[in-house]
PDB file of N, CA and C in Angstrom:
ATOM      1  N   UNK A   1      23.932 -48.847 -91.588  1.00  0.00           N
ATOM      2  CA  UNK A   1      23.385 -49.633 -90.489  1.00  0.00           C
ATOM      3  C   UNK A   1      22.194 -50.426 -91.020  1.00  0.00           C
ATOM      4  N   UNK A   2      22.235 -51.449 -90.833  1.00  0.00           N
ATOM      5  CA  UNK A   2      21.119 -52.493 -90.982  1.00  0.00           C
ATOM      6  C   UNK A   2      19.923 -52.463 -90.265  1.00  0.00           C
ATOM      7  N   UNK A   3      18.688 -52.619 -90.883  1.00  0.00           N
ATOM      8  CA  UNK A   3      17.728 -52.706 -90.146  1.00  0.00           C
ATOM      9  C   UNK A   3      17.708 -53.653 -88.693  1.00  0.00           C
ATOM     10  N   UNK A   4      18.319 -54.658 -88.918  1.00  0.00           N
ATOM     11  CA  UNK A   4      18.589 -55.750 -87.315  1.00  0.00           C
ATOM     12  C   UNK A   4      19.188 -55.118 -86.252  1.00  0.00           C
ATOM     13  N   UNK A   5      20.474 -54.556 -86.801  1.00  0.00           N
ATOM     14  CA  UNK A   5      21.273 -53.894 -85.851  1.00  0.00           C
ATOM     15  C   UNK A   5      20.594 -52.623 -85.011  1.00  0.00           C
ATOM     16  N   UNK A   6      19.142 -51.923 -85.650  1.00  0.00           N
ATOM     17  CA  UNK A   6      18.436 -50.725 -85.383  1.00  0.00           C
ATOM     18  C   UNK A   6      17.379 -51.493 -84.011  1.00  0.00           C
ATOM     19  N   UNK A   7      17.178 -52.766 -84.470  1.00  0.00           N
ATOM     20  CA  UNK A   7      15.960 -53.467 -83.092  1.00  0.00           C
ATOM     21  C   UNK A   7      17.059 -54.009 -81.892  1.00  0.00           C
ATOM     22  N   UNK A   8      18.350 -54.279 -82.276  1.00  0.00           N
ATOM     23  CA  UNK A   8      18.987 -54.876 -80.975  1.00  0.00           C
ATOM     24  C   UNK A   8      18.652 -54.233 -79.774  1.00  0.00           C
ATOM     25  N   UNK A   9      18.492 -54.879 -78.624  1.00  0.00           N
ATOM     26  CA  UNK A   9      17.961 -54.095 -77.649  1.00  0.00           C
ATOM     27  C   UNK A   9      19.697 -53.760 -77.022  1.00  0.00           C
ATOM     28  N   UNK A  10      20.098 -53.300 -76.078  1.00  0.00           N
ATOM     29  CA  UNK A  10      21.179 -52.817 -75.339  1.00  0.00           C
ATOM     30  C   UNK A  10      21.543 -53.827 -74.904  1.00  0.00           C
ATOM     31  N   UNK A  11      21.030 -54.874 -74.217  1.00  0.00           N
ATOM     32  CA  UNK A  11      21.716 -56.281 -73.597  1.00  0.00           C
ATOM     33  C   UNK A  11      22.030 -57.000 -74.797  1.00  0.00           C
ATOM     34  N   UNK A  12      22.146 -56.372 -76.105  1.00  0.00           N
ATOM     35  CA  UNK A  12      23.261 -57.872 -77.405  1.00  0.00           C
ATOM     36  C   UNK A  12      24.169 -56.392 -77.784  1.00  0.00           C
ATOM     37  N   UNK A  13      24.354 -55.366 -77.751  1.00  0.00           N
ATOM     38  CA  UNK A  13      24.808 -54.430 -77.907  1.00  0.00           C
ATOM     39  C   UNK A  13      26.264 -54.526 -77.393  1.00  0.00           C
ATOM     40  N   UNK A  14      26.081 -53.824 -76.243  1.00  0.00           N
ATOM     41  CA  UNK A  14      27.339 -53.892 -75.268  1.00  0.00           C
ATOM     42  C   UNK A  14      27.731 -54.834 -74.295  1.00  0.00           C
ATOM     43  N   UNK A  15      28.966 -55.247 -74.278  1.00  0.00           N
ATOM     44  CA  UNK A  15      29.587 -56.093 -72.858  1.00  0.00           C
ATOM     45  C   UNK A  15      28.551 -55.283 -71.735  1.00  0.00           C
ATOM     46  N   UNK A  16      29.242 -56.073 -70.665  1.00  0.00           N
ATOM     47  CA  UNK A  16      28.611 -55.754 -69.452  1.00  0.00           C
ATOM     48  C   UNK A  16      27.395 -55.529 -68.891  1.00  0.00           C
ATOM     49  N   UNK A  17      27.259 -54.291 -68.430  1.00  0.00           N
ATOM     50  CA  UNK A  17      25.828 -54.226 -67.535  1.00  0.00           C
ATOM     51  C   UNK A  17      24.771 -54.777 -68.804  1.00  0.00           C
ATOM     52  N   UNK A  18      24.822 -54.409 -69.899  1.00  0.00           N
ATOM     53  CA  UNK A  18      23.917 -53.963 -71.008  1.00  0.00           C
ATOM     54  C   UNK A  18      23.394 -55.827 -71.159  1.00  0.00           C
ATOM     55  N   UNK A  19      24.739 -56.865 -70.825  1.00  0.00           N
ATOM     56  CA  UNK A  19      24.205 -58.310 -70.876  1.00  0.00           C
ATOM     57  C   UNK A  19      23.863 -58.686 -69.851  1.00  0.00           C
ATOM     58  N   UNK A  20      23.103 -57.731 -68.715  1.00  0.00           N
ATOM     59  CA  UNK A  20      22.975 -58.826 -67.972  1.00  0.00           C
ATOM     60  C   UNK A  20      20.990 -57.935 -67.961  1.00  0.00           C
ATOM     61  N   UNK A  21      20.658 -59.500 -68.551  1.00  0.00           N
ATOM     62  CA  UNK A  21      18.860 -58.979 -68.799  1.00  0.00           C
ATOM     63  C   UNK A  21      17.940 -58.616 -67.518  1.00  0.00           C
ATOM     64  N   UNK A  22      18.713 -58.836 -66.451  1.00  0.00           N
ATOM     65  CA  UNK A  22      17.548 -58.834 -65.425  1.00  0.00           C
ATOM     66  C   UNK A  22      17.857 -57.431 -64.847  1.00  0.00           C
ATOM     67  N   UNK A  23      19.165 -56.526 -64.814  1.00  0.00           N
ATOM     68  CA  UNK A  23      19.040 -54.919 -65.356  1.00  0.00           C
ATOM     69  C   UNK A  23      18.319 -54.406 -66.098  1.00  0.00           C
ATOM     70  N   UNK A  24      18.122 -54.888 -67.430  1.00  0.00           N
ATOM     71  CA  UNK A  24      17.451 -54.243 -68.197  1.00  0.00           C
ATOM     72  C   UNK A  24      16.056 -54.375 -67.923  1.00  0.00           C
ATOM     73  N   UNK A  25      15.457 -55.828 -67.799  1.00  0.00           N
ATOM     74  CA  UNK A  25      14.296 -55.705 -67.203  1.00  0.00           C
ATOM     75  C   UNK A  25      13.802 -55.006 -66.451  1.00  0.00           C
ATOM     76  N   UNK A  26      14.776 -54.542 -65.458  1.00  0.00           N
ATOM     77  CA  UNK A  26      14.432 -53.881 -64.171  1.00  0.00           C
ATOM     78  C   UNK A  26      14.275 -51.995 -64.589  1.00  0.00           C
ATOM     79  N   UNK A  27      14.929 -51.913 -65.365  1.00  0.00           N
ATOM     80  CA  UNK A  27      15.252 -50.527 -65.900  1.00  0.00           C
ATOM     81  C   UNK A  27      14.073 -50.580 -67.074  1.00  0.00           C
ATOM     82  N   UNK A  28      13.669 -51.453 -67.686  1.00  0.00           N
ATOM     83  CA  UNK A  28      12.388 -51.179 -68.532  1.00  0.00           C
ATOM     84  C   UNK A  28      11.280 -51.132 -67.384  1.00  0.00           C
ATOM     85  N   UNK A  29      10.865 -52.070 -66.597  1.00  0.00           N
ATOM     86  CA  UNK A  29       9.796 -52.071 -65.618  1.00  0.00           C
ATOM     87  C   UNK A  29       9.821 -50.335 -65.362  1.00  0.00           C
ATOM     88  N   UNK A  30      10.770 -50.353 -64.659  1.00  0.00           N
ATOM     89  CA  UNK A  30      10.861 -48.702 -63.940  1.00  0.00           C
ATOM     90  C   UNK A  30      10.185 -47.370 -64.639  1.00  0.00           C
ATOM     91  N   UNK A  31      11.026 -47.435 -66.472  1.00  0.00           N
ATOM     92  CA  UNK A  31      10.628 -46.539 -66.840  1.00  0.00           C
ATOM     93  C   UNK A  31       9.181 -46.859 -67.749  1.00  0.00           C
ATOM     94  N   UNK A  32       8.224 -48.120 -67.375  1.00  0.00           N
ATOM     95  CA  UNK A  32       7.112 -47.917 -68.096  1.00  0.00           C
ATOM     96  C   UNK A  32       6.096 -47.305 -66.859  1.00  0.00           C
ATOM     97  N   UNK A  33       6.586 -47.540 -66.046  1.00  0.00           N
ATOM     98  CA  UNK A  33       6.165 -47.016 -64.859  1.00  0.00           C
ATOM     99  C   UNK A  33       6.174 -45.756 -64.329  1.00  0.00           C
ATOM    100  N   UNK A  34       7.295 -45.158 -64.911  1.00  0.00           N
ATOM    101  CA  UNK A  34       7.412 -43.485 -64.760  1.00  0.00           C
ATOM    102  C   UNK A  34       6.060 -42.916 -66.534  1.00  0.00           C
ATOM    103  N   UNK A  35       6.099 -43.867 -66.955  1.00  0.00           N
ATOM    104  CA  UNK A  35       5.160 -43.217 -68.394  1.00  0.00           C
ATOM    105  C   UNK A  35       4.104 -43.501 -68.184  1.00  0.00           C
ATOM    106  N   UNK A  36       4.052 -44.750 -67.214  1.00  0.00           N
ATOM    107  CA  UNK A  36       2.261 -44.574 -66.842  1.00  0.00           C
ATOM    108  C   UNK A  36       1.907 -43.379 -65.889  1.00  0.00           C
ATOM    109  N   UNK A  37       2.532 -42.841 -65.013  1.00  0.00           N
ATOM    110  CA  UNK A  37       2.211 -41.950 -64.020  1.00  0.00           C
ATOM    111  C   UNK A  37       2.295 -40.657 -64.848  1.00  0.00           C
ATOM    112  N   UNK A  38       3.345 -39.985 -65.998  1.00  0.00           N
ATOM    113  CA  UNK A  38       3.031 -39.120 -66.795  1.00  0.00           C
ATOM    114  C   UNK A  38       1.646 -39.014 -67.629  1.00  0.00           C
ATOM    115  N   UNK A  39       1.378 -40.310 -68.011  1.00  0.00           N
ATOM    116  CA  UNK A  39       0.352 -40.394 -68.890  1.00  0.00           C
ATOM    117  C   UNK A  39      -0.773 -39.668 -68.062  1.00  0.00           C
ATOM    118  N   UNK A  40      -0.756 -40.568 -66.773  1.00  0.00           N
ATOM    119  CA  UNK A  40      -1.981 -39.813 -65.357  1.00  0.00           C
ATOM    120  C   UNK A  40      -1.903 -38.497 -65.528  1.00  0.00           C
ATOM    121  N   UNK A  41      -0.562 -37.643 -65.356  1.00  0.00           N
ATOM    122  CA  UNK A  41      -0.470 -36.690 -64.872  1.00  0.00           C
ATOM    123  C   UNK A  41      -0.782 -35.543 -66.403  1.00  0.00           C
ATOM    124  N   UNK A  42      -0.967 -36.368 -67.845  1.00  0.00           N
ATOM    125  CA  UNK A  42      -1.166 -35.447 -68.919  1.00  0.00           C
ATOM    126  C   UNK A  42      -2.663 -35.172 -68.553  1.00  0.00           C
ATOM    127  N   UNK A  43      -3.545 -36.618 -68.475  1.00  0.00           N
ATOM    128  CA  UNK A  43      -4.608 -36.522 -67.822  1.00  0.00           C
ATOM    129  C   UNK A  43      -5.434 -35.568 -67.200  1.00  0.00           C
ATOM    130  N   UNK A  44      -4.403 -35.932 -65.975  1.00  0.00           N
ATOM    131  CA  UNK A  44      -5.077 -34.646 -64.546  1.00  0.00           C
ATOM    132  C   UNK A  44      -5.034 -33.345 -65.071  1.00  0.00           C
ATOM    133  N   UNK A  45      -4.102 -32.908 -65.492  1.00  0.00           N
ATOM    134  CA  UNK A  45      -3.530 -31.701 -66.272  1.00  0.00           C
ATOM    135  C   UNK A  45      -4.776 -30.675 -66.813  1.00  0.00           C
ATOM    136  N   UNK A  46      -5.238 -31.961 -68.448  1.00  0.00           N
ATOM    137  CA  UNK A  46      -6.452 -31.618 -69.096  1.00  0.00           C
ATOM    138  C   UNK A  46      -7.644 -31.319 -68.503  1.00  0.00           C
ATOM    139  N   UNK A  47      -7.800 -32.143 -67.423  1.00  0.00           N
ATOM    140  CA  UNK A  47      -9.022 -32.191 -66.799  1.00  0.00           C
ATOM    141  C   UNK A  47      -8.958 -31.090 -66.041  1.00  0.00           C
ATOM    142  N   UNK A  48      -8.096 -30.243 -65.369  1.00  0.00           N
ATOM    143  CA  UNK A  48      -7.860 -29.160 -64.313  1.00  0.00           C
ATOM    144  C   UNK A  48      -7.453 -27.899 -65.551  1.00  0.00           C
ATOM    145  N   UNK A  49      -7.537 -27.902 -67.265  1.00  0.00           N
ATOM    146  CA  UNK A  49      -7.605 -27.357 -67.835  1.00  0.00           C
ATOM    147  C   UNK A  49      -9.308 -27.111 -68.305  1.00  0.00           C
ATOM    148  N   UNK A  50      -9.857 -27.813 -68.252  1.00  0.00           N
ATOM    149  CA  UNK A  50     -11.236 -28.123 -68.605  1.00  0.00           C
ATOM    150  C   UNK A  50     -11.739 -27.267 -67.772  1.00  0.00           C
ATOM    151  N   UNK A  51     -11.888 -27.911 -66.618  1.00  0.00           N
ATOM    152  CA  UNK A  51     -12.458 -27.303 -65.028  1.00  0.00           C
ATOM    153  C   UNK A  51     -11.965 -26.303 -65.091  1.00  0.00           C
ATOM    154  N   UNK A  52     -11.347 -25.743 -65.509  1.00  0.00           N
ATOM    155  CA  UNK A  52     -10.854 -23.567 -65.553  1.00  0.00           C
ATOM    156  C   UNK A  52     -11.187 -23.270 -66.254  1.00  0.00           C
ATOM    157  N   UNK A  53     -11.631 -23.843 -67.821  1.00  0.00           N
ATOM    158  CA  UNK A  53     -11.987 -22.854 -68.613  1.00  0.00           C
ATOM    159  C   UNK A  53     -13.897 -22.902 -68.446  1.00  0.00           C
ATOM    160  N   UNK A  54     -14.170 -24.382 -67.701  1.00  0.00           N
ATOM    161  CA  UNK A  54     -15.473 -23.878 -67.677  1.00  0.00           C
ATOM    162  C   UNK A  54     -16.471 -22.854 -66.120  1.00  0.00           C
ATOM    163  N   UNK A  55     -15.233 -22.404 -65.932  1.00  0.00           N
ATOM    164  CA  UNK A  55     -15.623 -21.624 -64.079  1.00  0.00           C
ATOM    165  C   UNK A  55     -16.507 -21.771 -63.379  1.00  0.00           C
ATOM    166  N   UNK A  56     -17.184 -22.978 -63.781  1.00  0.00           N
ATOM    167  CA  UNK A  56     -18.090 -23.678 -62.593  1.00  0.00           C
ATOM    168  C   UNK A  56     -17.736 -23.848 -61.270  1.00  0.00           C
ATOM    169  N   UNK A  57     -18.049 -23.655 -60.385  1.00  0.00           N
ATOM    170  CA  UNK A  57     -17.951 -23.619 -59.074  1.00  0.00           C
ATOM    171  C   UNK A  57     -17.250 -25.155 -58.301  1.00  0.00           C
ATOM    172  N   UNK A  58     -18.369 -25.702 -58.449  1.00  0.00           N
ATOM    173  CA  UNK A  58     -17.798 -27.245 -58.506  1.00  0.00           C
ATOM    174  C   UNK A  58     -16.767 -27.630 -59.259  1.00  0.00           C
ATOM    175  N   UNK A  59     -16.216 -26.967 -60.581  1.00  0.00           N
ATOM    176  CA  UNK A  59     -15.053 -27.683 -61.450  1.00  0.00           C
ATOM    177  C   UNK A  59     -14.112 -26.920 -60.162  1.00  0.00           C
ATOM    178  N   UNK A  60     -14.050 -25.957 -60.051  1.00  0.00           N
ATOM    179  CA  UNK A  60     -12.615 -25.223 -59.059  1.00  0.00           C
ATOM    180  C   UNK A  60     -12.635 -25.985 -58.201  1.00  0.00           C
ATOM    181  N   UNK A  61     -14.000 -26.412 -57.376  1.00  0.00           N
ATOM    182  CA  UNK A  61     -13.376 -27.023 -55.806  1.00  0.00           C
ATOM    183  C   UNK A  61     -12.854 -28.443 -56.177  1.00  0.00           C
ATOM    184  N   UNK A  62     -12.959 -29.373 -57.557  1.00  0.00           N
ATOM    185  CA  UNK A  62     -12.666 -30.385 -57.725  1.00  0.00           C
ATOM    186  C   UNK A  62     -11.545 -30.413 -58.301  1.00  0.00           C
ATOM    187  N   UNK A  63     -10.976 -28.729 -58.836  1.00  0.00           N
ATOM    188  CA  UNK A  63      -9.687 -28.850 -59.047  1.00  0.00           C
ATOM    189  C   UNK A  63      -8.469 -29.249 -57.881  1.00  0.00           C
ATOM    190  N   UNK A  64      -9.152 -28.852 -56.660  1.00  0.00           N
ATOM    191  CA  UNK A  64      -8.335 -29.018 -55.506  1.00  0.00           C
ATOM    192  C   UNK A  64      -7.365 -30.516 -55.584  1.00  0.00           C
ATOM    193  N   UNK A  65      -8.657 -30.981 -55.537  1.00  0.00           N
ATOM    194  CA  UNK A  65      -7.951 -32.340 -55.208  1.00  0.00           C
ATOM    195  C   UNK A  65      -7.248 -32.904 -56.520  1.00  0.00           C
ATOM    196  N   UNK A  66      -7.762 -32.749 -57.955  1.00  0.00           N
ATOM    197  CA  UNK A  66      -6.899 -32.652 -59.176  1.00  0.00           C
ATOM    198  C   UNK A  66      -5.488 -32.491 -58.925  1.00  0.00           C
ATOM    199  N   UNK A  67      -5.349 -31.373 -58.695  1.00  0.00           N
ATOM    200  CA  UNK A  67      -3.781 -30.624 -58.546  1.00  0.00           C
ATOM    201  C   UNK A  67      -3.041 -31.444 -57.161  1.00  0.00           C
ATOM    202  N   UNK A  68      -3.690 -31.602 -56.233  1.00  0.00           N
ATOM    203  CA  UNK A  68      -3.223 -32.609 -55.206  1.00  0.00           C
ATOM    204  C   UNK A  68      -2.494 -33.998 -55.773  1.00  0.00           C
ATOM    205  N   UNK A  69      -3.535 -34.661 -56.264  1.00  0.00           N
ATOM    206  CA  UNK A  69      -2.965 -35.803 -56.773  1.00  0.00           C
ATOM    207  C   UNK A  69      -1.773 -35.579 -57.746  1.00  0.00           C
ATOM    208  N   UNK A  70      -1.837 -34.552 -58.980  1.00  0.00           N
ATOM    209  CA  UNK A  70      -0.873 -34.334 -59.624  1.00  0.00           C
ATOM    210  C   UNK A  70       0.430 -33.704 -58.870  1.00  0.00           C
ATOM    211  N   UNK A  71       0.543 -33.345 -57.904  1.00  0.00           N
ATOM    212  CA  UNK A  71       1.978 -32.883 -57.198  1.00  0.00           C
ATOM    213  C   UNK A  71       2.262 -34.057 -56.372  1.00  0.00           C
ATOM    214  N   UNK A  72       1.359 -35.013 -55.880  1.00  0.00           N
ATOM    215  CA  UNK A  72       2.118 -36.505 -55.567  1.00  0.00           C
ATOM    216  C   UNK A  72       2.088 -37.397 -56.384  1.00  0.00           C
ATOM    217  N   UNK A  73       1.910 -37.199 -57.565  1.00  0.00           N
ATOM    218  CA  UNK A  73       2.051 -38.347 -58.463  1.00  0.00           C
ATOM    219  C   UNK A  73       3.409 -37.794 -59.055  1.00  0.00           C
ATOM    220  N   UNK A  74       4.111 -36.484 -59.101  1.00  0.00           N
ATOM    221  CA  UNK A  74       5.100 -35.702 -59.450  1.00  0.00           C
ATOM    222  C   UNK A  74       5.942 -36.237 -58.298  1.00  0.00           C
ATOM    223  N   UNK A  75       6.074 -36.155 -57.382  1.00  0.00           N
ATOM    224  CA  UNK A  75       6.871 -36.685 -56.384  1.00  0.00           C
ATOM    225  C   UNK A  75       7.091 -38.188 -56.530  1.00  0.00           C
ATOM    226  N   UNK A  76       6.475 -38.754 -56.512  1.00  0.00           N
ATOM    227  CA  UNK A  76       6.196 -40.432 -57.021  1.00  0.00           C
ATOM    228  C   UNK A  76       7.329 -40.595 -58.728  1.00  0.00           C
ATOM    229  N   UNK A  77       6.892 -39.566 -59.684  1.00  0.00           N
ATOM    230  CA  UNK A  77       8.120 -39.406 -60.150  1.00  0.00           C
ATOM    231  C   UNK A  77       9.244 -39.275 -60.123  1.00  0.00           C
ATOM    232  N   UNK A  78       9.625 -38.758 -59.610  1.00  0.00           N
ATOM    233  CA  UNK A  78      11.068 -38.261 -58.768  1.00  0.00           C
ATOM    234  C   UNK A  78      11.680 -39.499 -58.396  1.00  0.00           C
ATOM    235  N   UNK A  79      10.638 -39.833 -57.579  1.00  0.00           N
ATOM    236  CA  UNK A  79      11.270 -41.265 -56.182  1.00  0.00           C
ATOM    237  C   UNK A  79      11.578 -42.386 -57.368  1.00  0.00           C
ATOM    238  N   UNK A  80      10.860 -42.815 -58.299  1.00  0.00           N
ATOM    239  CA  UNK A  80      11.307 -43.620 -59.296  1.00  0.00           C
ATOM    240  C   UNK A  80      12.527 -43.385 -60.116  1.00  0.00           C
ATOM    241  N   UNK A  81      12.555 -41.967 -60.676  1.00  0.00           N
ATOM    242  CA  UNK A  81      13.734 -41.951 -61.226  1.00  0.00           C
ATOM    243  C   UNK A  81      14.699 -41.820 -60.086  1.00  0.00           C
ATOM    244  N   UNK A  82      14.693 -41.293 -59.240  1.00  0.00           N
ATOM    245  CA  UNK A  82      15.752 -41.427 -58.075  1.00  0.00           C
ATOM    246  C   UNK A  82      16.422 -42.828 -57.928  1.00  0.00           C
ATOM    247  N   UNK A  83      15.440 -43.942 -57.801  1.00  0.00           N
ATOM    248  CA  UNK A  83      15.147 -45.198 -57.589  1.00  0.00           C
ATOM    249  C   UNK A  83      16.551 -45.808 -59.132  1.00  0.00           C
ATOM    250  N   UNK A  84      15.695 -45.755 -59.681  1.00  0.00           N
ATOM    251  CA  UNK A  84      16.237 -46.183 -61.305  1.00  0.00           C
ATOM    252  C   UNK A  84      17.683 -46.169 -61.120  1.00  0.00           C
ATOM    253  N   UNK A  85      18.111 -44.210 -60.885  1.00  0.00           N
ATOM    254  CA  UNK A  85      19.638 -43.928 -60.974  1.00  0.00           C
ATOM    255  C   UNK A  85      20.507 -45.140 -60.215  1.00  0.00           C
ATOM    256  N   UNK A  86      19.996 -45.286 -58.576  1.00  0.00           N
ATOM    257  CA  UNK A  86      20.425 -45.793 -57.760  1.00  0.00           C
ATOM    258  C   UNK A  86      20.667 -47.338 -58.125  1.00  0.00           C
ATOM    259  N   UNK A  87      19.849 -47.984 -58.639  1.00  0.00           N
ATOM    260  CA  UNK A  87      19.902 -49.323 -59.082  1.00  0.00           C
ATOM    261  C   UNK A  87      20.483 -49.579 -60.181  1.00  0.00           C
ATOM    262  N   UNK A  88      20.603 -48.661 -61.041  1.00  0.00           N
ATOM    263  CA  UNK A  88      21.282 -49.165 -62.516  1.00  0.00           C
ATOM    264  C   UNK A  88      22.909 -48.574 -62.462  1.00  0.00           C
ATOM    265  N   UNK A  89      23.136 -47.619 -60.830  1.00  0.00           N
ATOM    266  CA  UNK A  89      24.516 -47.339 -60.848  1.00  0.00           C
ATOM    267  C   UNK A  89      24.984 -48.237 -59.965  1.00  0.00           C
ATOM    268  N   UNK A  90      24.431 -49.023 -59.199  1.00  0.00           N
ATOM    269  CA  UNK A  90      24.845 -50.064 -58.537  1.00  0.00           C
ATOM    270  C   UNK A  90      25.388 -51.556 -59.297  1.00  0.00           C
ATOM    271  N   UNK A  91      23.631 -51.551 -60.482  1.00  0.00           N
ATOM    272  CA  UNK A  91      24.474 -52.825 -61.171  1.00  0.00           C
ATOM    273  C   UNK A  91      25.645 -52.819 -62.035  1.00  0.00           C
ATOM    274  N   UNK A  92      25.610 -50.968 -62.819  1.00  0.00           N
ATOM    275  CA  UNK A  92      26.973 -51.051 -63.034  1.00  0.00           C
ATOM    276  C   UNK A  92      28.404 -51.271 -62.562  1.00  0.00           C
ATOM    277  N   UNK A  93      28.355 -50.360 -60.969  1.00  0.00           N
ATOM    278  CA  UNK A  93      29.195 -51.157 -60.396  1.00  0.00           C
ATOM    279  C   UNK A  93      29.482 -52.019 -59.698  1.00  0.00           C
ATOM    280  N   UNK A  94      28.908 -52.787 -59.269  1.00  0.00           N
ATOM    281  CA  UNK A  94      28.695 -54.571 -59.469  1.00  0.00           C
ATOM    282  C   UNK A  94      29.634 -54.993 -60.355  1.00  0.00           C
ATOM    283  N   UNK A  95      29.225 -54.924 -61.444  1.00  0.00           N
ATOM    284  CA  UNK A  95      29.291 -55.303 -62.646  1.00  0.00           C
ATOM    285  C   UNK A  95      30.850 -54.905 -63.091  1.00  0.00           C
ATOM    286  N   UNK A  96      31.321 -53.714 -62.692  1.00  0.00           N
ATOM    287  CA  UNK A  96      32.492 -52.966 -63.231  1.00  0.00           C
ATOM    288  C   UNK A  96      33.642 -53.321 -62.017  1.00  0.00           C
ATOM    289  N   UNK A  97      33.042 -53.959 -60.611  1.00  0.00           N
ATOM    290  CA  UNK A  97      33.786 -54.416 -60.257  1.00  0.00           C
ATOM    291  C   UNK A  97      34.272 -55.850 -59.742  1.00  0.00           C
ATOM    292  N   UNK A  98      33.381 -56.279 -60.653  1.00  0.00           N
ATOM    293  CA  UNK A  98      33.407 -57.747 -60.732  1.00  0.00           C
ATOM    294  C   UNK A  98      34.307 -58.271 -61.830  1.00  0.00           C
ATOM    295  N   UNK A  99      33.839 -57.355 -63.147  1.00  0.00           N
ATOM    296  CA  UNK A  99      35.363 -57.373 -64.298  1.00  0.00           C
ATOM    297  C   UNK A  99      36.361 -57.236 -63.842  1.00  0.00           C
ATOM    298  N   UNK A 100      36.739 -56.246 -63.000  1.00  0.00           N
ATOM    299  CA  UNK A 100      38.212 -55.656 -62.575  1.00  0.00           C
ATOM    300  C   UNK A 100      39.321 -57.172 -61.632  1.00  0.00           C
ATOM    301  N   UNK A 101      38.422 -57.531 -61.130  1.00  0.00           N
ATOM    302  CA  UNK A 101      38.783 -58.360 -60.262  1.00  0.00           C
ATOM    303  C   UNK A 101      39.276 -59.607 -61.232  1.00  0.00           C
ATOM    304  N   UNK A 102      40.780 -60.001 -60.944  1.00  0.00           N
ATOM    305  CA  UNK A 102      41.954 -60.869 -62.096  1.00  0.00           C
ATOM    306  C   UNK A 102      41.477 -62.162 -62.020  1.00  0.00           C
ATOM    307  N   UNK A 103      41.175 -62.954 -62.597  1.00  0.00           N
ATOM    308  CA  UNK A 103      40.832 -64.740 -62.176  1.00  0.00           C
ATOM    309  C   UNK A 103      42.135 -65.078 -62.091  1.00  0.00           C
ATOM    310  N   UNK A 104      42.137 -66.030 -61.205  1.00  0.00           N
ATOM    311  CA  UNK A 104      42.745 -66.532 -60.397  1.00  0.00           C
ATOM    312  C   UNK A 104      43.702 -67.863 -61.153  1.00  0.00           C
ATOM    313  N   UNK A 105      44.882 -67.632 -61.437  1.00  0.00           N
ATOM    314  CA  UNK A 105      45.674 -68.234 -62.524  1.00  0.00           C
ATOM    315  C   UNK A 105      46.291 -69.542 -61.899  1.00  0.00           C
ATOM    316  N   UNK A 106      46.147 -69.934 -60.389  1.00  0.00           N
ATOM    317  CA  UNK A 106      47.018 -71.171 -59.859  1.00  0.00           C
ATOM    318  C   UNK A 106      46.584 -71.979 -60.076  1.00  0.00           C
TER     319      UNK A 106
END
């Protein structure tokens, strides 16, 4: 395998869904978006690791809301990849049934 063939992105790769760029766009948007909210949530994590190991009074009650945000930013995960599945199985079939369909020979 050639180094070129290793950068092709998926839309010069495969027929179909994979050429049509404004899927892929949509499916890159999505998942930089699920890695920014992980990134948050490595974040919150550390910081509600911090705040326990130093048993300050104030670090616990500020863990509250820590751990809050991190179980809806976890849900907020979900809904995106939920999101993602739903849209990239749609443009596939779109897409898979838009091939199927014979052009019209008269």
């Amino acid at each position: 395998m050639n180094s070129d063939s290793s950068r092709r992105s998926p839309a010069t790769e495969h027929d179909g869904v994979g050429a049509d760029p404004v899927v892929w766009a949509a499916v890159d948007e999505s998942l930089r978006e699920v890695q920014s909210m992980l990134d948050r949530n490595r974040h919150l994590i550390d910081e509600v690791n911090e705040n326990q190991h130093s048993r300050l009074r104030h670090n616990m009650v500020k863990n509250v809301s820590l751990i809050q945000e991190l179980n809806g930013n976890i849900s907020k995960v979900l809904s995106l990849y939920s999101d993602l599945n739903s849209n990239f199985s749609a443009a596939f079939q779109n897409h898979h049934s838009a091939a199927n369909v014979a052009p019209d020979k008269s």
